[in-house]
Protein backbone atom coordinates (compact mmCIF):
# COMPACT_ATOMS: atom_id res chain seq x y z
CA UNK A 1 84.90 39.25 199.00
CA UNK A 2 86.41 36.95 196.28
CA UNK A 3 89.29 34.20 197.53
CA UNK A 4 91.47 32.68 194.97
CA UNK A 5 94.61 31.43 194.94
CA UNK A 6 97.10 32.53 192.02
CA UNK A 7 100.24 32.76 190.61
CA UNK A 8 102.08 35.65 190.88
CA UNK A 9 105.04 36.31 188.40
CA UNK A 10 107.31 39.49 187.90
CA UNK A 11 108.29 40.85 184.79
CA UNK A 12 110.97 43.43 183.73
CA UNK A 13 107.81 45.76 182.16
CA UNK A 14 107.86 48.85 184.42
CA UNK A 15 104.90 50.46 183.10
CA UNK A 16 102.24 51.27 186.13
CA UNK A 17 100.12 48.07 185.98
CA UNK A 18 99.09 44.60 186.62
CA UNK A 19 98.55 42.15 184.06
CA UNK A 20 95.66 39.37 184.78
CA UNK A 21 94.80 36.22 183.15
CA UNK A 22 90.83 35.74 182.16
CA UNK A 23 90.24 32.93 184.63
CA UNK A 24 91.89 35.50 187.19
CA UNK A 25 89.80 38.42 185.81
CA UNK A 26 86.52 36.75 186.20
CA UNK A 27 87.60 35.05 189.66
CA UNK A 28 87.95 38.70 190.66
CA UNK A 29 85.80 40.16 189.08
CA UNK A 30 87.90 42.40 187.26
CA UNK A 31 86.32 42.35 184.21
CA UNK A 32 86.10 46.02 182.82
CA UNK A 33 87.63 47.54 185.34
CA UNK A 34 90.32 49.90 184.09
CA UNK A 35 92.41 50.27 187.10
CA UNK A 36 92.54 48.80 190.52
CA UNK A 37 94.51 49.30 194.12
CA UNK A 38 96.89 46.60 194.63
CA UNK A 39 97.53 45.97 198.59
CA UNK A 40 99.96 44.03 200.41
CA UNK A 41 100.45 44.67 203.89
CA UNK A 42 100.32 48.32 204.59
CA UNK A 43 101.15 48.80 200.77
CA UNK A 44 98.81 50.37 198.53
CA UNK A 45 99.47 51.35 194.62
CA UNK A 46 96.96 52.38 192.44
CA UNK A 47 97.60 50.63 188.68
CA UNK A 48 96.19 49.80 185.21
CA UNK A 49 94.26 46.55 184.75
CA UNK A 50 95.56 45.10 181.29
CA UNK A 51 94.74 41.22 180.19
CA UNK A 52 97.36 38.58 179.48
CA UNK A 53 96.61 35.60 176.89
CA UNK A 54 96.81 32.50 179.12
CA UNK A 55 95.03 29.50 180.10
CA UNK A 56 95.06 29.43 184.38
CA UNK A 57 95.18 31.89 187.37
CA UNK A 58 98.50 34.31 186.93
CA UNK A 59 99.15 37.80 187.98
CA UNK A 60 102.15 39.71 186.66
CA UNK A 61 103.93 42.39 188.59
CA UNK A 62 106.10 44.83 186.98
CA UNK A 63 108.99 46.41 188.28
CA UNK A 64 106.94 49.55 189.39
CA UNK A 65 104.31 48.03 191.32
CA UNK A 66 106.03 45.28 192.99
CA UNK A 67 108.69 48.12 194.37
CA UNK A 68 105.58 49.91 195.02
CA UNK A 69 103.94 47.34 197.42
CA UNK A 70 107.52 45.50 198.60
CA UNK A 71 106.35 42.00 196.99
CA UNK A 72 108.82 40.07 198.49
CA UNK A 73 108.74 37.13 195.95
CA UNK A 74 107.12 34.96 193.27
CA UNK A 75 105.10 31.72 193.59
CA UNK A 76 101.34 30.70 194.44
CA UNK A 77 99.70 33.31 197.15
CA UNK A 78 95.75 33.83 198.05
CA UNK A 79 94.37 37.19 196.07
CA UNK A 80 91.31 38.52 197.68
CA UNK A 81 88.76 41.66 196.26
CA UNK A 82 87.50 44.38 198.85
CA UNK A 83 85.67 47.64 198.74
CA UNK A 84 83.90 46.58 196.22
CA UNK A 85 86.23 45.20 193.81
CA UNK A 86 88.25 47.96 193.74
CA UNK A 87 90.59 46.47 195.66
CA UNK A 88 92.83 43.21 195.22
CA UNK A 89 95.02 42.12 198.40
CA UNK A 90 97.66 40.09 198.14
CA UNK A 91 98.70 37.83 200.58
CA UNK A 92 98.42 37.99 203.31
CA UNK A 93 101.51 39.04 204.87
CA UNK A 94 101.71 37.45 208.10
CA UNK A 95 104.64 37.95 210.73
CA UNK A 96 105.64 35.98 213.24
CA UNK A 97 107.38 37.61 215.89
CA UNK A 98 109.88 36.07 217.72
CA UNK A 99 113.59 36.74 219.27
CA UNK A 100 117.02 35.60 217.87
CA UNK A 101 120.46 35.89 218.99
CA UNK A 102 121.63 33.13 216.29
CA UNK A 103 123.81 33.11 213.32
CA UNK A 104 123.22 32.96 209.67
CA UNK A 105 121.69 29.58 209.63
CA UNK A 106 120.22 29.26 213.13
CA UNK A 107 119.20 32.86 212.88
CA UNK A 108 116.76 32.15 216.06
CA UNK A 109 118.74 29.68 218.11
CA UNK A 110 117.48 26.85 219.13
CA UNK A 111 113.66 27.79 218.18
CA UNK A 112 114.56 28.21 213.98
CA UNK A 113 113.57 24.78 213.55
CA UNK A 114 110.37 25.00 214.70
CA UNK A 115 109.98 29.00 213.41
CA UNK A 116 111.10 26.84 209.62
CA UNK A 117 107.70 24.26 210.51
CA UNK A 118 105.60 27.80 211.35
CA UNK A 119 106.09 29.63 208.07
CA UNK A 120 105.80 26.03 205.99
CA UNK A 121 102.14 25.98 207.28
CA UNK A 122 101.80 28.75 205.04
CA UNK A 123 103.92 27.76 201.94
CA UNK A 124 102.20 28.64 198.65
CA UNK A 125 99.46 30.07 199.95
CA UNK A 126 100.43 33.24 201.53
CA UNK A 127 103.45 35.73 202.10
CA UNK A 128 105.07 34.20 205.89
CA UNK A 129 107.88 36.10 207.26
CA UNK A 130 109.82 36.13 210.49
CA UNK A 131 111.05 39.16 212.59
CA UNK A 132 111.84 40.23 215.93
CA UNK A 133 111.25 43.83 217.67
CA UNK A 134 114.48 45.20 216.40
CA UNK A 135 113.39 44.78 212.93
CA UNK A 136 110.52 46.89 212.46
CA UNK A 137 110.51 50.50 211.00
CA UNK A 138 107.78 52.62 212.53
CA UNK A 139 108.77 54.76 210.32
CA UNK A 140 108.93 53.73 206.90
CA UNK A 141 105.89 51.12 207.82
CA UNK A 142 108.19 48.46 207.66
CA UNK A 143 109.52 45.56 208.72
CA UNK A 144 112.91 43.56 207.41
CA UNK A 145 112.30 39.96 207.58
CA UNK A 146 113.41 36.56 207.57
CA UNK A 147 111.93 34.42 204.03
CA UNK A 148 112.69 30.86 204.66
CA UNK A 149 114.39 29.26 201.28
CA UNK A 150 114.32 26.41 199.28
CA UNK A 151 118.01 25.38 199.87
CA UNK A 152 117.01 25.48 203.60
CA UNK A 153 118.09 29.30 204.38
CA UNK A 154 117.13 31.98 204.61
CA UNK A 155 116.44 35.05 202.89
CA UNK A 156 116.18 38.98 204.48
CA UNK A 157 113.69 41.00 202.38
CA UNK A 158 111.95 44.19 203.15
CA UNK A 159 108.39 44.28 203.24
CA UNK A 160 105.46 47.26 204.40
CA UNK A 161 103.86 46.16 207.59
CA UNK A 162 102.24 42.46 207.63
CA UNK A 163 98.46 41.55 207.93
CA UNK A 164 98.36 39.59 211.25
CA UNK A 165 101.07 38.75 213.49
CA UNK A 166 101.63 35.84 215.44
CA UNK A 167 103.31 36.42 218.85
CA UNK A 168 106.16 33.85 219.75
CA UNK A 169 107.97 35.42 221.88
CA UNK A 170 109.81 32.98 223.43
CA UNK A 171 110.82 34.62 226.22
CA UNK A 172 108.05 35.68 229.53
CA UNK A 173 109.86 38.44 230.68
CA UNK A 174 110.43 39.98 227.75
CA UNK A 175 106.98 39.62 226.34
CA UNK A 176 105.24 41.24 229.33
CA UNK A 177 107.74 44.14 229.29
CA UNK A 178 106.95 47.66 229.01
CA UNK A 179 108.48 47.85 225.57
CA UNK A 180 106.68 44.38 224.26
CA UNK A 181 103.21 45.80 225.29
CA UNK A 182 104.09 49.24 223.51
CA UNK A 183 105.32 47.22 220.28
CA UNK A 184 102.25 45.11 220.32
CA UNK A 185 99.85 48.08 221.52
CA UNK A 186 101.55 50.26 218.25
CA UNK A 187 100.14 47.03 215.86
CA UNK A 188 96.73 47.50 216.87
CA UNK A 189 96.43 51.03 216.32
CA UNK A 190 97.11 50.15 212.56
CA UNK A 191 94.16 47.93 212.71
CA UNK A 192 96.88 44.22 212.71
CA UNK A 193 95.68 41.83 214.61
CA UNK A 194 98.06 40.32 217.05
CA UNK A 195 97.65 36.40 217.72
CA UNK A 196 98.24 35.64 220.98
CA UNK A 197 98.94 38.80 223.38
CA UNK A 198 101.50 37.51 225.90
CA UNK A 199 101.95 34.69 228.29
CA UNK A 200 99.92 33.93 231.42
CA UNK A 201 101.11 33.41 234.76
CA UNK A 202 99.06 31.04 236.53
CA UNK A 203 97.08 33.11 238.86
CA UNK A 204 96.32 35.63 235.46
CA UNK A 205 94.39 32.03 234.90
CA UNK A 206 92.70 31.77 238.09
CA UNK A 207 91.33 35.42 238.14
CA UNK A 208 89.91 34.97 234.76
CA UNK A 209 88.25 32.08 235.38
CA UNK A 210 86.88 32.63 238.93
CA UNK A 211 83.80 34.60 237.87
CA UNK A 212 82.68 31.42 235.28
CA UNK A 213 81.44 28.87 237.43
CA UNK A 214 80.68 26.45 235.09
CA UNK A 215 84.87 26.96 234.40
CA UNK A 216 85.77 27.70 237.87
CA UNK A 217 84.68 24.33 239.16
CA UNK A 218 87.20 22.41 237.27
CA UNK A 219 90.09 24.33 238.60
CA UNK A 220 91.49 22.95 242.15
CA UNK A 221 91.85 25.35 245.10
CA UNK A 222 94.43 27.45 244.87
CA UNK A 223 95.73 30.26 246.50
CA UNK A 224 98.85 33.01 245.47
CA UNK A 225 101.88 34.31 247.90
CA UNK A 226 100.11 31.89 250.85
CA UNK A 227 101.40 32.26 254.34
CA UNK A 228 102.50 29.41 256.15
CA UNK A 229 99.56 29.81 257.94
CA UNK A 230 97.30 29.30 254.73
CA UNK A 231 99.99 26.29 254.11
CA UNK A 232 99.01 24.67 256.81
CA UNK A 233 95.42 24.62 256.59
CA UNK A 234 95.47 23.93 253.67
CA UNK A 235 97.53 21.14 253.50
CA UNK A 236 94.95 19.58 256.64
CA UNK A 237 92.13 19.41 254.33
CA UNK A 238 93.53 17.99 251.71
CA UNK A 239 96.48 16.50 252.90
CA UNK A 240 98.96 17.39 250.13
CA UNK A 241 98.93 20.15 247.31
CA UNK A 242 101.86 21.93 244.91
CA UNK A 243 103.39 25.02 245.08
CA UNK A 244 104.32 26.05 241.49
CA UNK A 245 105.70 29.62 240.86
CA UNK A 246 103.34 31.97 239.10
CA UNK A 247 105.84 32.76 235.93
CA UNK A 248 107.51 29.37 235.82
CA UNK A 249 107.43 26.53 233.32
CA UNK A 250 108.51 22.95 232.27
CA UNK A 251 108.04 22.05 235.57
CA UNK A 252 110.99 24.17 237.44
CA UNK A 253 110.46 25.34 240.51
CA UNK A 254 107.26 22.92 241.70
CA UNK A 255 107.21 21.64 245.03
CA UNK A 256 104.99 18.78 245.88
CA UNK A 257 104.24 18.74 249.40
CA UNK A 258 102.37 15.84 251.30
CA UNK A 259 101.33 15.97 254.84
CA UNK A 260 100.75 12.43 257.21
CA UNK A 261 98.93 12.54 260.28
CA UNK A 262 101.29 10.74 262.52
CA UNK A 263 104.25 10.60 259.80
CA UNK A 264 105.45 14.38 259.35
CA UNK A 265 105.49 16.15 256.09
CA UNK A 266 107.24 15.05 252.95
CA UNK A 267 108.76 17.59 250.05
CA UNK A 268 109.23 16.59 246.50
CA UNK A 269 111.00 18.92 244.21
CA UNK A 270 113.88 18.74 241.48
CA UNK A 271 117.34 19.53 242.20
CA UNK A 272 120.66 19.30 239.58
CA UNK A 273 118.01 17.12 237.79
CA UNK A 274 117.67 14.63 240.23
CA UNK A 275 114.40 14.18 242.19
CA UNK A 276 114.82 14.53 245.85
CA UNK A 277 112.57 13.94 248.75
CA UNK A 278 112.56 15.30 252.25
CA UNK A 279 110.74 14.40 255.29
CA UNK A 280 110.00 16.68 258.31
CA UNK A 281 108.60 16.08 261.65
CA UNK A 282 107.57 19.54 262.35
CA UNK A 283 105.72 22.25 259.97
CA UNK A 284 108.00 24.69 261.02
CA UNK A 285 110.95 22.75 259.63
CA UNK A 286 109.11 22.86 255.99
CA UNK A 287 108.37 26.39 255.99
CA UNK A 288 112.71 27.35 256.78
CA UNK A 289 113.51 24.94 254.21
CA UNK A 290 110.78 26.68 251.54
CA UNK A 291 111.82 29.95 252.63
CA UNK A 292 108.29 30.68 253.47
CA UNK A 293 109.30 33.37 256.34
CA UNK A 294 111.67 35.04 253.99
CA UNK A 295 109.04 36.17 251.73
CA UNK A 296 109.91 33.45 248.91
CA UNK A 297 106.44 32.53 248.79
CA UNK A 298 105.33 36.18 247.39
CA UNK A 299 105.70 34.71 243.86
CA UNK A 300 103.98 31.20 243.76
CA UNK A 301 100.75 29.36 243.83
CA UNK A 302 99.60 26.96 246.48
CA UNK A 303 97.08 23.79 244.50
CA UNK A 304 95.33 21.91 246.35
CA UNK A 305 96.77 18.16 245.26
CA UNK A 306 94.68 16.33 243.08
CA UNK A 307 94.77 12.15 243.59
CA UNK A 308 94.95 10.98 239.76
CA UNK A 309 94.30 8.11 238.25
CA UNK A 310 97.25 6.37 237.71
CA UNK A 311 99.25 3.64 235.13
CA UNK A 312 101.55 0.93 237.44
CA UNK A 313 101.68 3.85 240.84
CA UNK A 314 102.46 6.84 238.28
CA UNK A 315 100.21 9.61 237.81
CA UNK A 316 98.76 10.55 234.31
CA UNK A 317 97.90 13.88 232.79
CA UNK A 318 96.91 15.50 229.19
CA UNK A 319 98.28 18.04 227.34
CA UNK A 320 95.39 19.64 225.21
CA UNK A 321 96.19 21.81 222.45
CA UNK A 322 93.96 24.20 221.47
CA UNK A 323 93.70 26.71 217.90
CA UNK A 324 90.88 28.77 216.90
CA UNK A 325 90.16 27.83 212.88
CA UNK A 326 89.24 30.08 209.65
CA UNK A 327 85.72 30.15 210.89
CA UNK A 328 86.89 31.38 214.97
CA UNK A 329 85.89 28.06 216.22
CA UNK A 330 87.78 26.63 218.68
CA UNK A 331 89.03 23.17 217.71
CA UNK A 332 91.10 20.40 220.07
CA UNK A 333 94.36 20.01 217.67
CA UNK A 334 96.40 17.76 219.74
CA UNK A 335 96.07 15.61 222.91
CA UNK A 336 99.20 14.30 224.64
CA UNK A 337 98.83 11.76 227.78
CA UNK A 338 101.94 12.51 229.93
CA UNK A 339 102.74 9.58 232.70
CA UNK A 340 105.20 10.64 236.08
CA UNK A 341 108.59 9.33 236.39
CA UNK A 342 109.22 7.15 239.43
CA UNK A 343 109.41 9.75 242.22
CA UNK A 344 108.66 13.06 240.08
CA UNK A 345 106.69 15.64 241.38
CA UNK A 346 105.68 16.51 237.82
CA UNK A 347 104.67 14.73 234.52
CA UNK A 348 107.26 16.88 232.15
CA UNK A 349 108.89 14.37 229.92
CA UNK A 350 111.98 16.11 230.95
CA UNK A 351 111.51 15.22 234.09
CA UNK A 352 111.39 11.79 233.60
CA UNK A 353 108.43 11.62 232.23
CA UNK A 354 106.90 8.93 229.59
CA UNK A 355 104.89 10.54 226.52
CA UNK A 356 101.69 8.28 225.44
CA UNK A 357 98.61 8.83 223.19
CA UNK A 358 95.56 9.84 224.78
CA UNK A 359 93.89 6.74 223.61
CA UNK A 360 96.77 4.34 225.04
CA UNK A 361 96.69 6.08 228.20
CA UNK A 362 92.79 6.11 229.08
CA UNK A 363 92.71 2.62 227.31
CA UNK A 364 94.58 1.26 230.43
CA UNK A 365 92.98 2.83 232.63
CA UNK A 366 88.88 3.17 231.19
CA UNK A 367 88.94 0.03 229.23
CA UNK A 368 86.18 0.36 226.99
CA UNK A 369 85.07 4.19 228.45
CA UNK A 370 88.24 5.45 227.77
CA UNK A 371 86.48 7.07 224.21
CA UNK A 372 83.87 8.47 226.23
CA UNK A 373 86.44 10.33 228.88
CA UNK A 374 88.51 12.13 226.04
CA UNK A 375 85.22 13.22 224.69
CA UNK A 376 84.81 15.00 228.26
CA UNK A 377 88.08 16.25 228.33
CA UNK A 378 87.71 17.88 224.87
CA UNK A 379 84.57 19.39 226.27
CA UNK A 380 85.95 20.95 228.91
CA UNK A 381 88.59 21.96 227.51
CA UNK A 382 86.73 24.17 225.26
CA UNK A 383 84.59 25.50 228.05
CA UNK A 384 87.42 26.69 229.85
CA UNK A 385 89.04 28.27 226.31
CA UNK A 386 85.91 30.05 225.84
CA UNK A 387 85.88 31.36 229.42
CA UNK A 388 89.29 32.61 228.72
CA UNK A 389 88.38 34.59 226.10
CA UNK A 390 85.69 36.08 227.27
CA UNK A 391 88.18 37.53 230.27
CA UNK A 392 90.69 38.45 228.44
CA UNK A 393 91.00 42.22 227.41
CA UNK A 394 92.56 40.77 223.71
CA UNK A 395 91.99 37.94 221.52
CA UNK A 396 93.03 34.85 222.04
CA UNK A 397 93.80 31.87 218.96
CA UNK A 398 95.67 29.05 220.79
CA UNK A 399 95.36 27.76 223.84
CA UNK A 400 97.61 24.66 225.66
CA UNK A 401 96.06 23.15 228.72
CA UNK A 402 96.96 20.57 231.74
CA UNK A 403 93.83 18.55 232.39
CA UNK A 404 93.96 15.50 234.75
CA UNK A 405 91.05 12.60 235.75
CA UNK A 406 90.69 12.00 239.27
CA UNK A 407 90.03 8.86 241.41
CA UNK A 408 86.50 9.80 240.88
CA UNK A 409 86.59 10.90 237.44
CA UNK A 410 86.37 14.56 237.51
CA UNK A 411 88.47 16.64 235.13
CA UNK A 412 90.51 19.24 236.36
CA UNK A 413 92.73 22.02 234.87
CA UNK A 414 96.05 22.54 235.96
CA UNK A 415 98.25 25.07 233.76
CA UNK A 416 96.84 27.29 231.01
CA UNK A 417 99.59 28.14 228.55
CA UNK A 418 98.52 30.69 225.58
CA UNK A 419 102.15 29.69 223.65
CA UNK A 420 101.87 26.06 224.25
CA UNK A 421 105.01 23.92 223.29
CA UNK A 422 105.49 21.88 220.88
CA UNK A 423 106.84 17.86 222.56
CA UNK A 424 103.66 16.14 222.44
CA UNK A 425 104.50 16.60 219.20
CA UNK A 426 107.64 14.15 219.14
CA UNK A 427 105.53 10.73 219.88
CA UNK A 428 105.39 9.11 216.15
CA UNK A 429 101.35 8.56 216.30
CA UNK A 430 100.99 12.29 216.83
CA UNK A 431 103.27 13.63 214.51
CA UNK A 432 100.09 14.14 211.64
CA UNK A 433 98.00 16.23 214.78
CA UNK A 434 101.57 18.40 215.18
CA UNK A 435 100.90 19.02 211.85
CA UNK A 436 96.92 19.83 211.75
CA UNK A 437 98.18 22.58 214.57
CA UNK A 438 100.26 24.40 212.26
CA UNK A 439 97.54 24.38 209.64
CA UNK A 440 95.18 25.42 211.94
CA UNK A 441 97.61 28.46 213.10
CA UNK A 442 97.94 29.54 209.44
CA UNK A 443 93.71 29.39 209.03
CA UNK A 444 93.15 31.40 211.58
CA UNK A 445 95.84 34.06 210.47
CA UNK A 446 94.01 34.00 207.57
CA UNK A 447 90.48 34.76 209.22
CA UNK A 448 92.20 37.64 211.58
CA UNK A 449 93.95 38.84 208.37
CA UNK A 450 90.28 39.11 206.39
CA UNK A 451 91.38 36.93 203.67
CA UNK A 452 87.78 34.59 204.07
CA UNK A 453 85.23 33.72 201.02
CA UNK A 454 81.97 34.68 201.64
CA UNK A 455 80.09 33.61 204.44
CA UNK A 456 83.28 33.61 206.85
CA UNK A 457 82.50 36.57 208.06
């Protein structure tokens, strides 16, 4: 395969054929060829190779062929040979899929913003569209999309199928639906890679790690829908653990639950965000105020507690973000150091929490180690991403994990995410990483769409 990045133009000609620029020819390898396919997306035309007198990369489309193929637009997109050379691609045309109730501007609600920073990645370099379920055509092949503009709106075009789509769903119980997995199952028997199947719920996690032991071990003891029985014991051995439900997030939900010999057992949760604690003298008490006889349990996960190291009494964890590159490596894009709020049973900045840099947080607490640690963490977490993937029954290109350092410096995993957000993000010292993650997202649509020079294979 040939890579290149060009120019495309359009020009009022309608005659059935593309006209190429020398450089472009020979980058192509085009020379004497009297016709060639012309793909984008699903889109295939057949036209005339004729040569254009000037200096630089630059493809013209005329009216025929770009109504042919859908080209959405002009500007600077990768071209790529196949088959052969009989073959030039254009694009590619990734989609991200996502959901939207908005309006015109804020045509995604609250997410457009960070949908805007997703199809950036790939400004000038490829064809990046938005769309939800609702706009694709099984029909026609198609899909009618949202082009982000210069003037900072946006643009519906239709265009055939895209190359790759990245799944952002933003919302669980939607994206594990009947209908989502149908949608998503439909891509892939057209041969388009989906990025990133669906989310996890935490004891999906568990299951696919349990078999790698070399994983498993970093993962604390953890059991789903426990009885109060299980509770009990549990909470005896290690003397205090969480109970997070399987589908939740940002912290809603968790209950952090601490038992004293002598002193009775002690709830933390969130309530009307406040933090609350309750003490009771007698297990019994707990489990009516959990619901635990009720059945409430059926749909969380009891973790055994994990004693962290800790900055002035408050517990410290790591957000590790994760993205597979344009060679299917996995590389460590981001690393967030989240510190508890006073009396928070969890680290979420909304919560109370305090956002730091990896570096300032181990720093206090390692000294002069505190380089060594990360470089631990960063290990792991890789280990466990590979472990992932080779459980999981589809690919997987991004990855967000919880890791925390105990009193005696072992790592552990806490929450797997595969759509991880996007906070860390807001400290100032990691805004340049927030933006390696969206490069890295856009280089690895590029290797699932087959636009790779040689040797990427």
């Amino acid at each position: 395969m040939s890579l290149t990045l060009s120019k495309i133009h359009f020009t009022r000609k309608s005659d059935r054929a593309v006209y190429v620029t020398s450089a472009l020819a020979k980058q192509l390898r085009l020379r004497g060829r009297s016709t060639v396919d012309v793909r984008l997306g699903g889109r295939t035309v057949t036209a005339e190779v004729k040569p254009l007198r000037r200096k630089g990369k630059h493809l013209y489309l005329p009216l025929y062929v770009r109504e042919a193929i859908r080209a959405p637009k002009t500007g600077n997109i990768y071209l790529a040979t196949t088959d052969g050379g009989t073959t030039v691609r254009l694009g590619p045309l990734i989609g991200i899929l996502t959901s939207g109730k908005g309006g015109i501007d804020r045509p995604f609600g609250t997410r457009t913003g960070m949908i805007r920073e997703l199809l950036r990645a790939g400004g000038g370099k490829a064809y990046s569209f938005a769309f939800t379920p609702r706009d694709v055509n099984w029909d026609q092949n198609t899909v009618f999309g949202y082009f982000a503009n210069e003037n900072g709106g946006w643009t519906r075009k239709t265009v055939p199928l895209p190359d790759v789509v990245y799944n952002r769903l933003a919302s669980r119980s939607a994206d594990v639906s009947y209908g989502m997995e149908q949608l998503k199952q439909r891509f892939l028997r057209r041969n388009i890679p989906v990025f990133n199947w669906s989310f996890y719920s935490k004891w999906d996690v568990y299951r696919m790690l349990e078999d790698e032991a070399d994983a498993y071990k970093h993962v604390p003891e953890s059991t789903i829908n426990p009885t109060p029985e299980r509770l009990k014991e549990m909470l005896q051995r290690h003397k205090f653990l969480y109970l997070k439900p399987t589908g939740g997030s940002l912290g809603k939900g968790i209950y952090r639950i601490t038992y004293s010999p002598g002193k009775g057992y002690f709830a933390r949760f969130r309530r009307n965000g406040k933090n609350v604690l309750l003490r009771f003298q007698k297990f019994p008490s707990l489990m009516r105020m959990l619901g635990a006889g009720s059945g409430r349990m059926r749909n969380y996960v009891a973790q055994q507690g994990i004693r962290l190291v800790e900055i002035d009494g408050c517990p410290i964890d790591f957000r590790f973000h994760l993205v597979r590159n344009n060679a299917n490596d996995w590389v460590v894009a981001g690393v967030g150091a989240k510190m508890a709020g006073r009396g928070s049973v969890t680290t979420h900045i909304k919560n109370g929490g305090t956002l730091m840099t990896p570096q300032q947080a181990l720093g206090r607490v390692f000294g002069d180690r505190a380089s060594d640690v990360l470089q631990r963490m960063k290990d792991v977490s890789i280990k466990l991403a590979d472990a992932i993937q080779d459980n999981s029954r589809h690919h997987v290109g991004e990855l967000g994990f919880d890791l925390g350092v105990d009193q005696s410096e072992n790592i552990w995993m806490f929450e797997a995410n595969s759509k991880p957000g996007r906070s860390i993000y807001k400290h100032p010292a990691l805004k340049d990483e927030g933006r390696e993650t969206l490069s890295l997202v856009f280089q690895h649509c590029l290797y699932l769409a087959k636009f790779r020079k040689r040797g990427n294979s």
